[in-house]
C-alpha atoms as a PDB file:
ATOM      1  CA  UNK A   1      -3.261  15.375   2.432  1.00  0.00           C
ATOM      2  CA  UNK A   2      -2.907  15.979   6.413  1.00  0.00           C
ATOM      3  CA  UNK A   3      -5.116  19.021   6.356  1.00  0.00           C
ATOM      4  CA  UNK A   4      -7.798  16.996   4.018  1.00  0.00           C
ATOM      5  CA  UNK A   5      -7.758  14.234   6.534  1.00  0.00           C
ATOM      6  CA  UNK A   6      -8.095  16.322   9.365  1.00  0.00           C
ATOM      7  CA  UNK A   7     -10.948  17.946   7.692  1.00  0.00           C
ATOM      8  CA  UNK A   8     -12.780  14.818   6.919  1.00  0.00           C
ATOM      9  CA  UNK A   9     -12.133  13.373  10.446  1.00  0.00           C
ATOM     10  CA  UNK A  10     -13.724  16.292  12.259  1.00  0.00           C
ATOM     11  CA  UNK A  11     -16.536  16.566  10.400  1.00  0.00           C
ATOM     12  CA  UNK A  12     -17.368  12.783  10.226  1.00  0.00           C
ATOM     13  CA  UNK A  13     -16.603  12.371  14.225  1.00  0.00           C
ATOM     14  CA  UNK A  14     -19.913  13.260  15.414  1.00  0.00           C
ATOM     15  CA  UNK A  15     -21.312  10.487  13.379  1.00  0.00           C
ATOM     16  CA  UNK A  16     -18.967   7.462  14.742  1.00  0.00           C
ATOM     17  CA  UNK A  17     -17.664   7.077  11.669  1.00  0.00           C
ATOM     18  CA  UNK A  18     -14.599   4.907  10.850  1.00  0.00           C
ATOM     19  CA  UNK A  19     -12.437   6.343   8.536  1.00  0.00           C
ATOM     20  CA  UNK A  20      -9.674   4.984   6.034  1.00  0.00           C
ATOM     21  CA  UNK A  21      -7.597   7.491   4.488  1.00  0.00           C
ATOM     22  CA  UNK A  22      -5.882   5.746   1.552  1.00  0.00           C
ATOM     23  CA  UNK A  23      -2.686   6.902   0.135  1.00  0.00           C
ATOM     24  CA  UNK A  24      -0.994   6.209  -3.352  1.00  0.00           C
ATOM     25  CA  UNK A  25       3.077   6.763  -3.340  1.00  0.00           C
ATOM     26  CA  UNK A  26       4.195   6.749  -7.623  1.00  0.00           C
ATOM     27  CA  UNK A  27       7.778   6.623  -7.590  1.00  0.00           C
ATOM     28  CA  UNK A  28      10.295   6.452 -10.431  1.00  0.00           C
ATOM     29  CA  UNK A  29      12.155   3.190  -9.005  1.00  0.00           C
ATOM     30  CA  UNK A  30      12.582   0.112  -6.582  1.00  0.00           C
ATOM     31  CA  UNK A  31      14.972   0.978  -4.275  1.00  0.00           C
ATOM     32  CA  UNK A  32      13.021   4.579  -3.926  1.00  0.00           C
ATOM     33  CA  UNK A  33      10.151   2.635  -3.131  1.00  0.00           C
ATOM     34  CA  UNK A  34      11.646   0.442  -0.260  1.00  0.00           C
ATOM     35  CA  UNK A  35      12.351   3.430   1.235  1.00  0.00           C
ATOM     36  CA  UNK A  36       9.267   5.346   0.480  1.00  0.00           C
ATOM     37  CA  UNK A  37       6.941   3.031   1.720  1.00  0.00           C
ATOM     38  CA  UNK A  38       8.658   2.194   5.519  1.00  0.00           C
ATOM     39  CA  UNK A  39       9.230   5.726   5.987  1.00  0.00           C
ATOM     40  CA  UNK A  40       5.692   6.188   5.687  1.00  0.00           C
ATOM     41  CA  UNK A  41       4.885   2.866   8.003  1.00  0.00           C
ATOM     42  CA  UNK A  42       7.873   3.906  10.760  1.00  0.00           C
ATOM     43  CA  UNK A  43       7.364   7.316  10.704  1.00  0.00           C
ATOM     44  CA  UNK A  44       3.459   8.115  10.028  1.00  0.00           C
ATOM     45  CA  UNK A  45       2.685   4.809  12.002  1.00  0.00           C
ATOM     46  CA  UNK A  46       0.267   3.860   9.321  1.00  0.00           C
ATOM     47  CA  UNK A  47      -0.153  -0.078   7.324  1.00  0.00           C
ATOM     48  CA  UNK A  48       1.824   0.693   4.303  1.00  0.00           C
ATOM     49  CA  UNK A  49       2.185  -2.319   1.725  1.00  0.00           C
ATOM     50  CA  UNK A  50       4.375  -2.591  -0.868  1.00  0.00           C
ATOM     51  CA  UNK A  51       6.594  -1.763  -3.144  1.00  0.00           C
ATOM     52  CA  UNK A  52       3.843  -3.296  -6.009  1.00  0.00           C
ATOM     53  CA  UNK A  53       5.113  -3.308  -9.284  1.00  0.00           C
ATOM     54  CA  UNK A  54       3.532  -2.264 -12.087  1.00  0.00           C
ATOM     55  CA  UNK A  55       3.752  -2.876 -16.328  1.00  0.00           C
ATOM     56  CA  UNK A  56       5.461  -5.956 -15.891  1.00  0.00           C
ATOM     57  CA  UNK A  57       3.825  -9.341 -18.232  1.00  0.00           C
ATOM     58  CA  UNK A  58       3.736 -11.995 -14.877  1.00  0.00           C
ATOM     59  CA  UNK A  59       2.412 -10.560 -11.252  1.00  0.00           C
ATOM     60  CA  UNK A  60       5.436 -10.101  -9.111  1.00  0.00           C
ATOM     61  CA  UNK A  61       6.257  -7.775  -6.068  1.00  0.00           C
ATOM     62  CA  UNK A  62       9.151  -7.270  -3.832  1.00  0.00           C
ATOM     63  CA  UNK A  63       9.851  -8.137  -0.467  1.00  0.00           C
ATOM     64  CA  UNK A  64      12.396  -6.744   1.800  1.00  0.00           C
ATOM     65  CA  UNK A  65      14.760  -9.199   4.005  1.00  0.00           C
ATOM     66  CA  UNK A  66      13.783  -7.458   6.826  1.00  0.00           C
ATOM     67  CA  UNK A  67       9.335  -7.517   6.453  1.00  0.00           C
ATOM     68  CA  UNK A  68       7.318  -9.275   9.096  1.00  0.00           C
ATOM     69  CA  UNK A  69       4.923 -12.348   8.605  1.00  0.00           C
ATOM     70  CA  UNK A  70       1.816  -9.980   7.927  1.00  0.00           C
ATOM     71  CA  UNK A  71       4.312  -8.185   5.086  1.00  0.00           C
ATOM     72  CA  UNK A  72       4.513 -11.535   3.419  1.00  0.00           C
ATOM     73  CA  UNK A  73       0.594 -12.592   3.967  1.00  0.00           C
ATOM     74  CA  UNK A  74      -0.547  -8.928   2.442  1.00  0.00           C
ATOM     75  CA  UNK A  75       1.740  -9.353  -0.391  1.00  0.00           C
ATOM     76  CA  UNK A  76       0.883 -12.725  -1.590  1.00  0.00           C
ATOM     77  CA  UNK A  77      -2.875 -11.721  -1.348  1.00  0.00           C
ATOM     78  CA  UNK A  78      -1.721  -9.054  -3.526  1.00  0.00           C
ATOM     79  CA  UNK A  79       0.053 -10.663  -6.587  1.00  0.00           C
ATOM     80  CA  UNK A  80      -2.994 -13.568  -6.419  1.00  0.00           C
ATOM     81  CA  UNK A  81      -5.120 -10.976  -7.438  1.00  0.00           C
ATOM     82  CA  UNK A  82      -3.060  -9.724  -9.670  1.00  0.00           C
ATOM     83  CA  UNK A  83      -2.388 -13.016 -11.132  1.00  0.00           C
ATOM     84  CA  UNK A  84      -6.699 -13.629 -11.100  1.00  0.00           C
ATOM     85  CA  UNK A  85      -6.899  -9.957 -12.757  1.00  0.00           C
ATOM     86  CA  UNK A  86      -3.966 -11.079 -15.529  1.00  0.00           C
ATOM     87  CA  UNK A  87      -5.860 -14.203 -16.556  1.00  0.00           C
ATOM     88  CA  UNK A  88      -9.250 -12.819 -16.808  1.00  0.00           C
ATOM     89  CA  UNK A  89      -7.792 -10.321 -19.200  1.00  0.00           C
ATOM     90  CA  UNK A  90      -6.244 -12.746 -21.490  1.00  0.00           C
END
């Protein structure tokens, strides 16, 4: 992914392009996760949000003891539209 990004950030430079470069972390459980995701945020100094949890019947995420205000904001904007997504299945 670093050499992808790299290439689409030099050749969109010129134009004064703002770029987002979006990554997806699957992992096999919670607690790998947790960690997953704030290694990413401490380490590659990025937004990371999460853990989100997937194949479960209600909308519900995790938060960690330790997350900030904008942690909590991001994640309830989350599981709303998760919960709007749910009932417009049903």
């Amino acid at each position: 992914m670093g050499q992808h990004a790299q290439a689409i950030r030099e050749k969109h430079t010129a134009r004064n392009v703002t770029l987002i470069v979006l990554a997806v972390l699957i992992v096999p459980s919670l607690e790998v996760g947790n960690i997953s995701y704030k290694l990413v945020q401490r380490l590659g100094h990025a937004d990371a949000v999460g853990p989100i949890l997937q194949g479960i019947a209600c909308p519900v995420n995790d938060l960690s003891r330790g997350c900030s205000i904008e942690d909590v904001y991001r994640m309830i904007a989350i599981t709303a539209n998760q919960a709007i997504a749910a009932k417009a299945n049903k």
